[in-house]
Structures are given as structure tokens and as C-alpha cells.
C-alpha atoms as a PDB file:
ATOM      1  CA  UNK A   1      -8.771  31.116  17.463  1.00  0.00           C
ATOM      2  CA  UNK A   2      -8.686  29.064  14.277  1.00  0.00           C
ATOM      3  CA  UNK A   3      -9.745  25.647  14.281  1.00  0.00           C
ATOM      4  CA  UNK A   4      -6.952  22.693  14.327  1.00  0.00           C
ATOM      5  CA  UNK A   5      -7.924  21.830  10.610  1.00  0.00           C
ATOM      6  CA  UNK A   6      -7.482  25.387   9.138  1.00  0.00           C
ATOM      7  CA  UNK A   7      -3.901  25.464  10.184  1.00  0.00           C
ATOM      8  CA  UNK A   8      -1.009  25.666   7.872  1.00  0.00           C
ATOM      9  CA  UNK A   9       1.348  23.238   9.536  1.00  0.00           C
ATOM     10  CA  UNK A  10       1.370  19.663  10.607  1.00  0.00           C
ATOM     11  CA  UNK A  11       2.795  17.607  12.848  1.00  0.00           C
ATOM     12  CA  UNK A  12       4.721  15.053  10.834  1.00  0.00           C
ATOM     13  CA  UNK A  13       6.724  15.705   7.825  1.00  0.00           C
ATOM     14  CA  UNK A  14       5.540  14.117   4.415  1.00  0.00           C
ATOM     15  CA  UNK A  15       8.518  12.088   5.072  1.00  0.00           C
ATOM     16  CA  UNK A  16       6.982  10.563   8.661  1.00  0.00           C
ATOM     17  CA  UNK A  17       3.431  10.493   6.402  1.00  0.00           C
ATOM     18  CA  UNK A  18       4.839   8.362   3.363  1.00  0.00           C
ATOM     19  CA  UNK A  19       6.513   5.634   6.206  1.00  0.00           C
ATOM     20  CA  UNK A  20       2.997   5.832   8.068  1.00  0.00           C
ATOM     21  CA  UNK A  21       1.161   5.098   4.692  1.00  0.00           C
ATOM     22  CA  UNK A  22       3.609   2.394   4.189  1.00  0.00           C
ATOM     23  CA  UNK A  23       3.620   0.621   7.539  1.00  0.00           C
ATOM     24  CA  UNK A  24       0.071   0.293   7.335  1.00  0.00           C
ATOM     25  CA  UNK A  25      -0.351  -0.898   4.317  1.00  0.00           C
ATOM     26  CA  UNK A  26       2.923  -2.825   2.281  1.00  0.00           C
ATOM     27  CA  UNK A  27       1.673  -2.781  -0.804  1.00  0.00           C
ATOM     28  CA  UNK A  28      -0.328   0.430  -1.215  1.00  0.00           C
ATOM     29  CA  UNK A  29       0.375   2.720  -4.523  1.00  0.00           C
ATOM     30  CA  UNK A  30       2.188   5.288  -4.759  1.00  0.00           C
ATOM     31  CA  UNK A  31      -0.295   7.603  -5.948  1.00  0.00           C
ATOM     32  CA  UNK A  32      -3.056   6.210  -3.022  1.00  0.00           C
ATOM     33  CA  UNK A  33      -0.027   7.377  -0.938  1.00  0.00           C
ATOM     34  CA  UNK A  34       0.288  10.759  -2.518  1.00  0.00           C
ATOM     35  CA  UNK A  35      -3.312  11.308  -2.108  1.00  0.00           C
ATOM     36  CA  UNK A  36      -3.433  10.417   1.608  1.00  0.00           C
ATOM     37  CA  UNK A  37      -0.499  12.416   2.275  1.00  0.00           C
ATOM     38  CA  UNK A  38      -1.748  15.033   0.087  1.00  0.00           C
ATOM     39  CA  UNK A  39       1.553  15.610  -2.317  1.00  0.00           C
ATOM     40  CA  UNK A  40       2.653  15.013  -5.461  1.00  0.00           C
ATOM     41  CA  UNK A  41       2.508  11.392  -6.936  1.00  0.00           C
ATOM     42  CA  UNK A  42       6.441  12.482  -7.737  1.00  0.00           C
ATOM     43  CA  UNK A  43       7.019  14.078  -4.198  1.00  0.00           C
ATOM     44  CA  UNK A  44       5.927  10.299  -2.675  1.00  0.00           C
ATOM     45  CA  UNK A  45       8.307   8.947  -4.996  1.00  0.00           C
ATOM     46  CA  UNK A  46      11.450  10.900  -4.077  1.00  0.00           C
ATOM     47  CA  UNK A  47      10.438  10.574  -0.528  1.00  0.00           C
ATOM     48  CA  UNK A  48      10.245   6.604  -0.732  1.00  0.00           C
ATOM     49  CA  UNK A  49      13.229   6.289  -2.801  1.00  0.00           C
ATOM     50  CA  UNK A  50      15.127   8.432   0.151  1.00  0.00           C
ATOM     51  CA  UNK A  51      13.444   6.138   3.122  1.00  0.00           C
ATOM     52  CA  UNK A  52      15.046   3.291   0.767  1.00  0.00           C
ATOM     53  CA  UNK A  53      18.079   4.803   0.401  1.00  0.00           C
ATOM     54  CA  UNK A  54      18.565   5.396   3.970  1.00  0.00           C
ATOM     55  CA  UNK A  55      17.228   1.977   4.970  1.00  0.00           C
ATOM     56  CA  UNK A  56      13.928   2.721   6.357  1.00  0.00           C
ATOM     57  CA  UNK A  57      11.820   0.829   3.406  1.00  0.00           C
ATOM     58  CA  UNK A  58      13.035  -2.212   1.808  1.00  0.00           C
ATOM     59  CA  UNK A  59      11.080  -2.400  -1.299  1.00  0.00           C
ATOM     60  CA  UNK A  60      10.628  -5.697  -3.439  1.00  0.00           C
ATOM     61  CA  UNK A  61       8.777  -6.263  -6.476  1.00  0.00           C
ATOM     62  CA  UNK A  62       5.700  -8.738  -6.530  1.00  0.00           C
ATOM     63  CA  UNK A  63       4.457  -9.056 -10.181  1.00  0.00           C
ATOM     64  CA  UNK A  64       3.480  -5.545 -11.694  1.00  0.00           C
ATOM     65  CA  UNK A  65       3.552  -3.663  -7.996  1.00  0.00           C
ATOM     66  CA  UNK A  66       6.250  -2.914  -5.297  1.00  0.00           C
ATOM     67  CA  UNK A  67       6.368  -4.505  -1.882  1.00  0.00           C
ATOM     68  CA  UNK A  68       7.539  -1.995   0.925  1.00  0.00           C
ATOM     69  CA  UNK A  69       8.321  -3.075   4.283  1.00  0.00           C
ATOM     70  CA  UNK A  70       9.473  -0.804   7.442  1.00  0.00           C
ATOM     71  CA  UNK A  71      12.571  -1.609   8.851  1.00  0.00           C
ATOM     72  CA  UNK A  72      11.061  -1.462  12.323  1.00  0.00           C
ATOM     73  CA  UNK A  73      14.640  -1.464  14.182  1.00  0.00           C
ATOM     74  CA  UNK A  74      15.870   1.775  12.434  1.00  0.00           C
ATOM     75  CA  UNK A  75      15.932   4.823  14.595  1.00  0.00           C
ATOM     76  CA  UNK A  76      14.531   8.176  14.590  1.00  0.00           C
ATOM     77  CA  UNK A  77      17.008  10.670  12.523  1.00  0.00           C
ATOM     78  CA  UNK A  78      16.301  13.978  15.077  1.00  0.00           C
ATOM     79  CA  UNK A  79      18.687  14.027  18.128  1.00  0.00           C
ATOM     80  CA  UNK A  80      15.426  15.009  20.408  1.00  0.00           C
ATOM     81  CA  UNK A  81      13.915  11.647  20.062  1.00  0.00           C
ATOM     82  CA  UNK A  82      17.219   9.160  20.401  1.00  0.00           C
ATOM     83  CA  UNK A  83      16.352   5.523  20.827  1.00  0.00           C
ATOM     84  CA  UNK A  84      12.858   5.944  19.446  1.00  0.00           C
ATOM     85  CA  UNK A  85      12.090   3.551  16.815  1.00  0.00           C
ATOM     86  CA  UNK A  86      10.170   4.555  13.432  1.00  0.00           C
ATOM     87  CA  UNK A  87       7.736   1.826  13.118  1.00  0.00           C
ATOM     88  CA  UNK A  88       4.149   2.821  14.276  1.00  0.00           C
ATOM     89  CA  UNK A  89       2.695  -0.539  15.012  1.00  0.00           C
ATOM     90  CA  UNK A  90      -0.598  -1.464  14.426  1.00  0.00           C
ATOM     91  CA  UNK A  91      -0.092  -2.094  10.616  1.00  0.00           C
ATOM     92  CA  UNK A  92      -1.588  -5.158   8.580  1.00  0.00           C
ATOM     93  CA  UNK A  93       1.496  -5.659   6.784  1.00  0.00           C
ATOM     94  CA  UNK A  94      -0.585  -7.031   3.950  1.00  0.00           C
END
């Protein structure tokens, strides 16, 4: 049986990952995201600009760096989890 690290698939999408990243910390980088997450600086970039898009991140700029907050009242997008909110809790919203 292989162990739950060698597997090829993960739970949450790089989508769920990026809004994690950014719910914990507002006014992490881009590329610190990317590495967390493990994709592309560009691939974090396309996903946040879609999670803005959509409404899910409000980003503002502070000086040379963005601000992103979770809109914690938006709801999950997947018809198996209706009513389920996206925000994690627990984040410093620094």
C-alpha cells in the first residue's frame, strides 16, 4: 500500500490551496503562494485573478504589494457542499 505522501492526487484543488494560502495570510506573495501550493508563480496568478473575478478575493494595493482578503460569506461552487462557506477560519488576517 503506498504511503499517503507518495500519492498522485490531493484533496483540494490548487484553486481551494491559493484561497487557503490567502486566508491565512493577506498579504503573502504570490510566488511564497506558488511555492506552498507547489505551482507555477503564473498558475497562482491566474488562479487569484479567477477567485477575484468571481468574488472570492478582494485584492487592494498597499504600497509596492497586494492586499487579498476572503470574502468569507461566498459559498462553495460544487452542488455537494451547498451552504458551506469558503473561509477556513483560523487566519491572522495580517
Amino acid at each position: 500500500m503506498s504511503s499517503p505522501e507518495s500519492s498522485s492526487w490531493h484533496f483540494l484543488t490548487s484553486h481551494a490551496q491559493v484561497l487557503l494560502c490567502l486566508e491565512r495570510n493577506a498579504r503573502m506573495r504570490l510566488r511564497d503562494v506558488a511555492d506552498i501550493v507547489g505551482i507555477t508563480e503564473r498558475a497562482t496568478q491566474r488562479i487569484v485573478s479567477d477567485l477575484v473575478d468571481t468574488g472570492y478575493v478582494s485584492k487592494t494595493r498597499e504600497g509596492r504589494r497586494n492586499r487579498y482578503e476572503v470574502n468569507a460569506n461566498m459559498r462553495m461552487r460544487h452542488s455537494s457542499q451547498p451552504g458551506s462557506g469558503v473561509a477556513a477560519g483560523g487566519g491572522d488576517h495580517q
